[in-house]
C-alpha atoms as a PDB file:
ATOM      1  CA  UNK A   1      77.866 -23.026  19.487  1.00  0.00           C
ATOM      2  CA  UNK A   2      74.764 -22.118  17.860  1.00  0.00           C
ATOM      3  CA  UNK A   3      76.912 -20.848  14.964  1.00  0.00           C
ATOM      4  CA  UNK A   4      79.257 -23.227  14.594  1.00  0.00           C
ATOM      5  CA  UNK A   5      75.715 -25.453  14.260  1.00  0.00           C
ATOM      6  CA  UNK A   6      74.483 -23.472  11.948  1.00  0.00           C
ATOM      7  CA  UNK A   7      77.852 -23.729   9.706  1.00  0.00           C
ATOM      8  CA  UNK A   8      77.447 -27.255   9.448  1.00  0.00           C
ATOM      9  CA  UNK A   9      74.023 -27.375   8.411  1.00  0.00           C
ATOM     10  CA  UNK A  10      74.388 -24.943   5.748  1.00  0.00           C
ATOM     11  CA  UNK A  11      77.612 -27.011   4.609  1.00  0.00           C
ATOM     12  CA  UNK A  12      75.353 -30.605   4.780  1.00  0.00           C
ATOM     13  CA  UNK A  13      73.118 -28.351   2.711  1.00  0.00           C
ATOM     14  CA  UNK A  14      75.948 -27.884   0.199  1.00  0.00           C
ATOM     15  CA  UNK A  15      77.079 -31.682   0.190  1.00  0.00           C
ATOM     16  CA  UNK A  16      74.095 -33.026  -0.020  1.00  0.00           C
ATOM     17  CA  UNK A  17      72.749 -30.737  -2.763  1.00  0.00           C
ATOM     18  CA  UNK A  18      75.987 -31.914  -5.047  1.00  0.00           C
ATOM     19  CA  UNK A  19      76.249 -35.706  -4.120  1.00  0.00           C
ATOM     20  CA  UNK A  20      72.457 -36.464  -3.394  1.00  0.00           C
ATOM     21  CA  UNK A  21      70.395 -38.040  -0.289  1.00  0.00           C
ATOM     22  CA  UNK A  22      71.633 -41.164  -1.911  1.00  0.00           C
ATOM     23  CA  UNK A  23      75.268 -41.157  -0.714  1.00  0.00           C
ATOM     24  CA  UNK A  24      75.373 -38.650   2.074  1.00  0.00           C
ATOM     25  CA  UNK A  25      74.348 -40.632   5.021  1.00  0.00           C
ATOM     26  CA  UNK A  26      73.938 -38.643   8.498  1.00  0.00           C
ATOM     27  CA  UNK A  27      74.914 -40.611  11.442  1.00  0.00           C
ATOM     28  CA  UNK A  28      74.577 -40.234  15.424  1.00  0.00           C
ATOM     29  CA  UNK A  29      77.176 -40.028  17.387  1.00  0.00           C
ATOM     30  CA  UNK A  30      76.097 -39.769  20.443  1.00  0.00           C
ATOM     31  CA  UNK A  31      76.946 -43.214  22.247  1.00  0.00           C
ATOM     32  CA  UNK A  32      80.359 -45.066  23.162  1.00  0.00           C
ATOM     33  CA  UNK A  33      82.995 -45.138  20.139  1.00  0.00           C
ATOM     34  CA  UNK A  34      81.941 -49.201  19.407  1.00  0.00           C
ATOM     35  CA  UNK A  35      78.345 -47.993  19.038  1.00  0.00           C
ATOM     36  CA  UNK A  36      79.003 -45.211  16.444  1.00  0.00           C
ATOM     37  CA  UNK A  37      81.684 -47.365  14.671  1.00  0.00           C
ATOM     38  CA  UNK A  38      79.052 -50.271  14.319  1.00  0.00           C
ATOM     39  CA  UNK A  39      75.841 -47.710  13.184  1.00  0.00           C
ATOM     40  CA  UNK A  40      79.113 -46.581  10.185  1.00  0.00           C
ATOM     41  CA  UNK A  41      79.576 -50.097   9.178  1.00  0.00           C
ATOM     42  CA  UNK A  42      75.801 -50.909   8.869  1.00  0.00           C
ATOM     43  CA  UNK A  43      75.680 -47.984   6.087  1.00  0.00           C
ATOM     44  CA  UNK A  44      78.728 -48.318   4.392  1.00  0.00           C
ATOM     45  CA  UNK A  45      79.823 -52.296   4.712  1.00  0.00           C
ATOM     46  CA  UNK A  46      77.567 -54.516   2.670  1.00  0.00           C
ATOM     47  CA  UNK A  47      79.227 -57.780   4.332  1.00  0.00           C
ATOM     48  CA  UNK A  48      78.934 -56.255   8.120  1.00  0.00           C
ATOM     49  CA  UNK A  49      76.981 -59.029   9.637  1.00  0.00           C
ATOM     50  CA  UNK A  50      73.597 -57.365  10.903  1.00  0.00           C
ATOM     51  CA  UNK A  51      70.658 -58.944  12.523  1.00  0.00           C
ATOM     52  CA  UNK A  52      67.365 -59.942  10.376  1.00  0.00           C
ATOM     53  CA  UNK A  53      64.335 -57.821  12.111  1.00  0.00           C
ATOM     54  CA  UNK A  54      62.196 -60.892  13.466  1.00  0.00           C
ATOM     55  CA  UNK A  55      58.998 -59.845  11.091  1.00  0.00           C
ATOM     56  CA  UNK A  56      61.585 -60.462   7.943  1.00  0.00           C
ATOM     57  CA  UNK A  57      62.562 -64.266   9.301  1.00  0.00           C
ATOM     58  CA  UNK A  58      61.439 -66.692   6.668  1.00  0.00           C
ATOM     59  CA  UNK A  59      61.667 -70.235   8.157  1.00  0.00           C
ATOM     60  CA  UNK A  60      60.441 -73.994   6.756  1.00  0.00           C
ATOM     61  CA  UNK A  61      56.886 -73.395   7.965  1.00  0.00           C
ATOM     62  CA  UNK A  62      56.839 -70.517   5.418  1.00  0.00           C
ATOM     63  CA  UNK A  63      57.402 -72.506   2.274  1.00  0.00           C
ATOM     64  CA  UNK A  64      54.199 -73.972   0.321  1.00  0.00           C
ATOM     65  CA  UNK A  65      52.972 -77.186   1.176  1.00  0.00           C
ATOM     66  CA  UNK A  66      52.658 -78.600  -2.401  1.00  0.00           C
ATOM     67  CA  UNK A  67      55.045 -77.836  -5.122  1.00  0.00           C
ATOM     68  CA  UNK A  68      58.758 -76.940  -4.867  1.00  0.00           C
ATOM     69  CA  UNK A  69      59.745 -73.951  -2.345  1.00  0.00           C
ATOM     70  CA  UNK A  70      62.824 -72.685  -1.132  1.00  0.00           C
ATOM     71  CA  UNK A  71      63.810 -70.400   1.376  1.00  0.00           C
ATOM     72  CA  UNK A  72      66.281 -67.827  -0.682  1.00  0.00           C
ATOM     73  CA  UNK A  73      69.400 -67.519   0.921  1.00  0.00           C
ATOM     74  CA  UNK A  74      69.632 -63.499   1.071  1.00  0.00           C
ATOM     75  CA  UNK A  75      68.162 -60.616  -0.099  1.00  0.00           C
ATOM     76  CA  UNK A  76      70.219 -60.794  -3.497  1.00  0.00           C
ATOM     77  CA  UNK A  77      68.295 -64.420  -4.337  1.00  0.00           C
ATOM     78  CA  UNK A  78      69.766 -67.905  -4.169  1.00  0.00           C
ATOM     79  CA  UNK A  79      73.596 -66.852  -4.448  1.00  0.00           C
ATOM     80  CA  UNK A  80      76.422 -65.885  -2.131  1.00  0.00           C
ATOM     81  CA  UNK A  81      77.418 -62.284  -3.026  1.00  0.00           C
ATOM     82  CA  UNK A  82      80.850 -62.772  -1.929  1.00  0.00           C
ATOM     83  CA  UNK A  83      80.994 -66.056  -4.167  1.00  0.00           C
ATOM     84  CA  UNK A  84      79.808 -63.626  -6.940  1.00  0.00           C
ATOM     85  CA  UNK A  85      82.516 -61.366  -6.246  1.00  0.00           C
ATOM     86  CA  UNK A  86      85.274 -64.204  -6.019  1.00  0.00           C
ATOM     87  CA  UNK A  87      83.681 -65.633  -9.252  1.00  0.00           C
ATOM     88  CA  UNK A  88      84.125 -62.295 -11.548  1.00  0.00           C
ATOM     89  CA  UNK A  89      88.196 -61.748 -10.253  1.00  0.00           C
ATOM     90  CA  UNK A  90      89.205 -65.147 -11.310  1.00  0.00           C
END
């Protein structure tokens, strides 16, 4: 086992030497199947609906109380990025 370990640490050596710490994600998988399929689709699926961490809520108390504010709608500013998407195929 210990060799068969240390195989796939030298090859994770290899990939991530050629494709960078940018793409090559490592992943648990120690859990049930729907755990390690939904830790997957957090990396690679940009529309996989995940949960805002509480400290990153914005809500209407947040927004200055003179002048014009707005709460953006994502992280990508005040547009849909599946709108955006749509918008560039037609």
């Amino acid at each position: 086992m210990e060799a068969e370990l240390e195989l796939a640490d030298k090859n994770l050596a290899v990939v991530k030497e050629i494709y960078t710490d940018e793409v090559v994600k490592e992943v648990s998988i120690r859990g049930t199947k729907e755990q390690v399929l939904k830790r997957v689709l957090n990396i690679i699926d940009p529309f996989f609906t995940k949960c805002d961490e509480e400290s990153m809520i914005r809500v209407s108390a947040d927004l200055p109380e003179t002048g014009y504010g707005h709460i953006p709608w994502g992280n990508y500013a005040d547009f849909c990025p599946v709108n955006l998407v749509k918008g560039w195929l037609l």
